[in-house]
Protein backbone atom coordinates (compact mmCIF):
# COMPACT_ATOMS: atom_id res chain seq x y z
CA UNK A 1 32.61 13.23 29.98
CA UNK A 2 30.99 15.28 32.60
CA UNK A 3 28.74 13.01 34.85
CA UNK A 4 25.50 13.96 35.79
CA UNK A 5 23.72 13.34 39.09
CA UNK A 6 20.48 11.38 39.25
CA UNK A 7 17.70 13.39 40.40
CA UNK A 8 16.74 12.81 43.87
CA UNK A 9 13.73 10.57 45.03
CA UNK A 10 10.25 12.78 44.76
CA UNK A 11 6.62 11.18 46.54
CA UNK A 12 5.18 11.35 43.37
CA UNK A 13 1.38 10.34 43.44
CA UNK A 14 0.39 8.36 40.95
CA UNK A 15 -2.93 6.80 41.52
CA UNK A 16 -5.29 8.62 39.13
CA UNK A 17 -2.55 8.62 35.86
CA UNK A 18 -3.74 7.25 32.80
CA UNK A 19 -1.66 4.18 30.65
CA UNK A 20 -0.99 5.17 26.94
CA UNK A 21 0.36 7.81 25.05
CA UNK A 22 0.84 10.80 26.34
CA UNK A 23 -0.11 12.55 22.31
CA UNK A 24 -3.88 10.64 21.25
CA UNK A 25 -2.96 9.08 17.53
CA UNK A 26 -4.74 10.44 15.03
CA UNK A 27 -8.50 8.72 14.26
CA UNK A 28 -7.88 6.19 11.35
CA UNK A 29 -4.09 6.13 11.94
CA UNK A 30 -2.05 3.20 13.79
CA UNK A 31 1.14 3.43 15.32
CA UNK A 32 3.66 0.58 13.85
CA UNK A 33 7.02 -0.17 14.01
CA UNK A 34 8.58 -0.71 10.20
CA UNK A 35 11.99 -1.51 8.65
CA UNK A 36 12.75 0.76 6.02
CA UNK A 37 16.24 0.66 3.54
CA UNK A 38 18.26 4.00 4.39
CA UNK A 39 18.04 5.03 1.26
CA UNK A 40 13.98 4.88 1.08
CA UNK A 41 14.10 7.35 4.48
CA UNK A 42 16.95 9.25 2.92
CA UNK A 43 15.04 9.83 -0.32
CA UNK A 44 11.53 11.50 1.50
CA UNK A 45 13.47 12.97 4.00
CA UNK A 46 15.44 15.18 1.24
CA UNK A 47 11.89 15.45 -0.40
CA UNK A 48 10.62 16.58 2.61
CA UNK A 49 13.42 19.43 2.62
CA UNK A 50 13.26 20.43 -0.59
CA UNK A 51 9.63 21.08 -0.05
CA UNK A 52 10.43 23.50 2.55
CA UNK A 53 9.44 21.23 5.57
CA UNK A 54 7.30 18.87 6.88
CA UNK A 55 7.05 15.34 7.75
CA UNK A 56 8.66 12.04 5.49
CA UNK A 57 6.35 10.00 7.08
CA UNK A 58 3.57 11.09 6.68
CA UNK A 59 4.98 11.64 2.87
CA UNK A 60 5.58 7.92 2.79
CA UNK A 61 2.14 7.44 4.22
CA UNK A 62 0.64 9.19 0.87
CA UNK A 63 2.90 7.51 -1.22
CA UNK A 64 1.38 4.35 -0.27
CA UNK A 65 -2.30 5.53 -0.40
CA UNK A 66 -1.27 6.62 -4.15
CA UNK A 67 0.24 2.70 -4.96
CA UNK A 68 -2.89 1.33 -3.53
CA UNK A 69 -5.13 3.90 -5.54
CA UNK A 70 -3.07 3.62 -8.27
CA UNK A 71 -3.25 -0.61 -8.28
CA UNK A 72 -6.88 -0.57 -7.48
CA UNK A 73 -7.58 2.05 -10.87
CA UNK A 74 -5.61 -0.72 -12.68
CA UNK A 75 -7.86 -3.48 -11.81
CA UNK A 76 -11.23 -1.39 -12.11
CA UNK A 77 -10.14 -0.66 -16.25
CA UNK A 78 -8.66 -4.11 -16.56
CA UNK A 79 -12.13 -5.69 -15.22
CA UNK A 80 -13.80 -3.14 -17.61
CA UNK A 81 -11.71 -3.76 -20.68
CA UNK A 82 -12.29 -7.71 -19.77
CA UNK A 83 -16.40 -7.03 -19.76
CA UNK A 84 -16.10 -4.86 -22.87
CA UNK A 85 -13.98 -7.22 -24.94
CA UNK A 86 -15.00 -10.27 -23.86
CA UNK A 87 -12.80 -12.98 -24.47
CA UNK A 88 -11.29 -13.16 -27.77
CA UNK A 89 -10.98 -17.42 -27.28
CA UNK A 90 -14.82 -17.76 -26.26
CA UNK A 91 -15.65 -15.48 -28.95
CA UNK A 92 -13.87 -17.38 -32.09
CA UNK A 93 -14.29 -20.85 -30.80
CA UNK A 94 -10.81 -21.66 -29.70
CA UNK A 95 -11.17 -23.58 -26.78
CA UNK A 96 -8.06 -25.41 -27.44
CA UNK A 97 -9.18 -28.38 -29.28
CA UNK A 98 -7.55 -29.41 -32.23
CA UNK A 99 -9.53 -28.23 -35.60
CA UNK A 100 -10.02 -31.98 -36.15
CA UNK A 101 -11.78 -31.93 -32.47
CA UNK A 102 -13.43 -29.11 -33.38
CA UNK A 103 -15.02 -30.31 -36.50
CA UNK A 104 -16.25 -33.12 -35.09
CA UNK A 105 -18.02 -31.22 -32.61
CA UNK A 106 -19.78 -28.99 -35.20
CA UNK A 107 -17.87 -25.86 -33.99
CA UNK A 108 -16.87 -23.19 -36.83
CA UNK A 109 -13.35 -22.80 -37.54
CA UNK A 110 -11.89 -19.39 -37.23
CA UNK A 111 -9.99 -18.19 -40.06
């Protein structure tokens, strides 16, 4: 293995650098650190080539958005399906209560 020599001291001045990345992140985005299975990297990555180029993380990034779209659709029609229906139990009287119960309460009996 070939060594290489350390560069030699330079007076480098740095009084007026800046802290932080050198490339500004994105607005909205955050830099994070993750632990992803190989095979979830491996999987976008060959997406990612397939497609012709481009970047896997940023595919995994829209992935996500779509789950969280995708989960938050499912609640919305739930909720709606809920309001529209109503509660079959409320609606027939079964509240649990035993048809004796129920009878001496006055409520009607479903059937």
């Amino acid at each position: 293995m070939k060594r290489v020599a350390a560069e030699p001291y330079r007076d480098i001045d740095f009084s007026r650098a800046k802290r932080g990345a050198v490339i500004p992140l994105e607005p909205g985005k955050t830099k994070i650190s993750i632990r992803l299975d190989n095979r979830i990297i491996e999987h976008f990555k060959v997406v990612v080539e397939r497609a012709g180029g481009g970047n896997y993380q940023t595919l995994i990034n829209d992935a996500l958005v779509a789950y969280i779209q995708q989960r938050s659709m499912l609640e919305a029609i739930r909720q709606v399906v809920k309001e529209e229906i109503g509660s079959p139990i409320a609606k027939r009287g079964l509240t649990g209560a035993s048809t004796r119960t129920r009878r001496k309460r006055g409520l009607r009996l479903a059937g």
